[in-house]
C-alpha atoms as a PDB file:
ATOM      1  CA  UNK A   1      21.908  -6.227  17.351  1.00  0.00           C
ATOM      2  CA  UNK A   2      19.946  -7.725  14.690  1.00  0.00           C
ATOM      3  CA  UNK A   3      17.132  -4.826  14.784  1.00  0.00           C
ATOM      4  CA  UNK A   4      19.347  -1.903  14.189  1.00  0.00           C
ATOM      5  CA  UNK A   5      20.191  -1.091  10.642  1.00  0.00           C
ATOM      6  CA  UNK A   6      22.483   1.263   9.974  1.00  0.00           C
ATOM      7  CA  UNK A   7      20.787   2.702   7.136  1.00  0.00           C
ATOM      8  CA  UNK A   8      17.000   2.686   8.382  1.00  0.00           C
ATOM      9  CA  UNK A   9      17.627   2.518  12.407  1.00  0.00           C
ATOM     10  CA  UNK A  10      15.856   0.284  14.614  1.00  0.00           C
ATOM     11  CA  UNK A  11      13.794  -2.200  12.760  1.00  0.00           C
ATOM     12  CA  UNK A  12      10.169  -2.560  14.230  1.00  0.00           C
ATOM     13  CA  UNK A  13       6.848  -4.843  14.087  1.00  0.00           C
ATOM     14  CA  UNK A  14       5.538  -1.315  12.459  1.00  0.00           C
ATOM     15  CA  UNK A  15       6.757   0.060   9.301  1.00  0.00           C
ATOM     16  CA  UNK A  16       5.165   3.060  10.299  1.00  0.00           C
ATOM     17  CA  UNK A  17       7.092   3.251  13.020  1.00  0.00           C
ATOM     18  CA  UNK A  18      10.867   2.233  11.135  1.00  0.00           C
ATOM     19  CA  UNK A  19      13.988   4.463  12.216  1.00  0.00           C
ATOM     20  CA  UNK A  20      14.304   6.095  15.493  1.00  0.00           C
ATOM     21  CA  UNK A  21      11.774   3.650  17.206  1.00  0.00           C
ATOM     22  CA  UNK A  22      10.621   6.886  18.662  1.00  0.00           C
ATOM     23  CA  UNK A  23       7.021   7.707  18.276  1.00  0.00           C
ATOM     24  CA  UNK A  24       5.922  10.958  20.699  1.00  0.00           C
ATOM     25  CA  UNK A  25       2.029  10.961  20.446  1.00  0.00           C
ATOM     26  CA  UNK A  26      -1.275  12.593  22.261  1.00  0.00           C
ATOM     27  CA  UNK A  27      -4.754  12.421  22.468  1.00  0.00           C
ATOM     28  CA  UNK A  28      -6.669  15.736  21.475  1.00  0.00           C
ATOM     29  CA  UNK A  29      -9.645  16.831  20.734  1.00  0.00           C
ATOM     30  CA  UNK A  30     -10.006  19.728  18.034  1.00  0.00           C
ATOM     31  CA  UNK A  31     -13.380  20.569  17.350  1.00  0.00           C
ATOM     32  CA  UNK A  32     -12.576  23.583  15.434  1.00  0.00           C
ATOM     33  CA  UNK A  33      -9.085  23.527  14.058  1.00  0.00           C
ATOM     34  CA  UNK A  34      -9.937  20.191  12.577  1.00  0.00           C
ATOM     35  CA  UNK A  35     -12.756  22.032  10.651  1.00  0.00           C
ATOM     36  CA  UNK A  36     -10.201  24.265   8.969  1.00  0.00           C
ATOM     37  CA  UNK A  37      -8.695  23.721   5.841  1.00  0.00           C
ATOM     38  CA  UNK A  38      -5.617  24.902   6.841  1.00  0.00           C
ATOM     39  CA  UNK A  39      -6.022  22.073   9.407  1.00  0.00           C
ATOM     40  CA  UNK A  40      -3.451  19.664   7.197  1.00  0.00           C
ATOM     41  CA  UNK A  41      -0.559  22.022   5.930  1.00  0.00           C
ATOM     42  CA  UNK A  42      -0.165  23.899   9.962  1.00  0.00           C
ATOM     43  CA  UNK A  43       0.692  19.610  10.314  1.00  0.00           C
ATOM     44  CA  UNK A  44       3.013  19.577   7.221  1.00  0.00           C
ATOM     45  CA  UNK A  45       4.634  22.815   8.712  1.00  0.00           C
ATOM     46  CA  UNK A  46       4.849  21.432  11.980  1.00  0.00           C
ATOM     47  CA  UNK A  47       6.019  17.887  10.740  1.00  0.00           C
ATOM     48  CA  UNK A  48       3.423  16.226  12.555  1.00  0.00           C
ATOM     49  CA  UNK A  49       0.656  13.495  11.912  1.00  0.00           C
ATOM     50  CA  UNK A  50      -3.027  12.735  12.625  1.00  0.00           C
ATOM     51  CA  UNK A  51      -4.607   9.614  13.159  1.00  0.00           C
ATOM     52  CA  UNK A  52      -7.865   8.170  14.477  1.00  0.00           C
ATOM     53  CA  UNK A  53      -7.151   6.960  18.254  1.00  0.00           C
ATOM     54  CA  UNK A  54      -7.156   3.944  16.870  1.00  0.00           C
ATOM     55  CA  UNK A  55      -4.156   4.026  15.321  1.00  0.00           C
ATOM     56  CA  UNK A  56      -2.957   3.606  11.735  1.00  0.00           C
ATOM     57  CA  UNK A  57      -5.536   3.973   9.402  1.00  0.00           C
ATOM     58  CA  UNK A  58      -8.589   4.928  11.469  1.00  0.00           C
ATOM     59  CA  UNK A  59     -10.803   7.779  11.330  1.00  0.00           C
ATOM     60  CA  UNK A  60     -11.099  10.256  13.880  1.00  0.00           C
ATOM     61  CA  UNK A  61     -14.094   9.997  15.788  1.00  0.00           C
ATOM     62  CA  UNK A  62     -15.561  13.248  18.139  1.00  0.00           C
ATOM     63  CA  UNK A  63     -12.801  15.448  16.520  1.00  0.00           C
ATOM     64  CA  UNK A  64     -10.074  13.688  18.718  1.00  0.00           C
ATOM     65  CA  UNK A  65      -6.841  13.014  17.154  1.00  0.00           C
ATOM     66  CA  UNK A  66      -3.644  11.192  17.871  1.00  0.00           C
ATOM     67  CA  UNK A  67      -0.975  14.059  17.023  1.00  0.00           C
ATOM     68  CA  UNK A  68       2.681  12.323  16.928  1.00  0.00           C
ATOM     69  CA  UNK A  69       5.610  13.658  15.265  1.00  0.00           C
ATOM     70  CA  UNK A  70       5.779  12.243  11.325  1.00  0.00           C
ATOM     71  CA  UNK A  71       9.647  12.147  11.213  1.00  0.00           C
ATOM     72  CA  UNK A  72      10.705   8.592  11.869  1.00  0.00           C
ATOM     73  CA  UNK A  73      12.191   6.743   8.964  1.00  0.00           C
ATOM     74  CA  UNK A  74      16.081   7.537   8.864  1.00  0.00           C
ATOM     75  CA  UNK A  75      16.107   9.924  11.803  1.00  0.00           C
ATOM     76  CA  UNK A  76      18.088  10.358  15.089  1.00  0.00           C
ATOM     77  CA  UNK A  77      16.661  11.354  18.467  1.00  0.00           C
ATOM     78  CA  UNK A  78      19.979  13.091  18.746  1.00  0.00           C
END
């Protein structure tokens, strides 16, 4: 009871991760779509994310990416 807000949704050890509580993420490796510049607004478009697989803040390393969906914060799975 105390990590559900009304307002924001389920309260977590992540602020990234603040609302829903659901976070739907995969491994990939994009050699050559990472290369475009297009690369970043076709993942605004989508309303997706890329990280390192390292999580928040890292750097991708060998062109693999962990894709997850962006909206979180004040969202319902439903």
């Amino acid at each position: 009871e105390f990590m559900w807000n009304e307002r924001l949704g389920y309260i977590l050890t992540c602020p990234s991760n603040l609302g829903t509580g659901l976070r739907a993420g995969v491994h990939i490796k994009l050699p050559l779509l990472s290369k475009d510049s297009r690369f970043p607004k076709i993942l605004e478009n989508l309303r997706l994310q890329k990280r390192g697989t390292g999580g928040v803040d890292t750097a991708a390393t060998g062109s693999v990416f962990d894709i997850s969906n962006l909206d979180r914060l004040g969202k319902s799975e439903v």
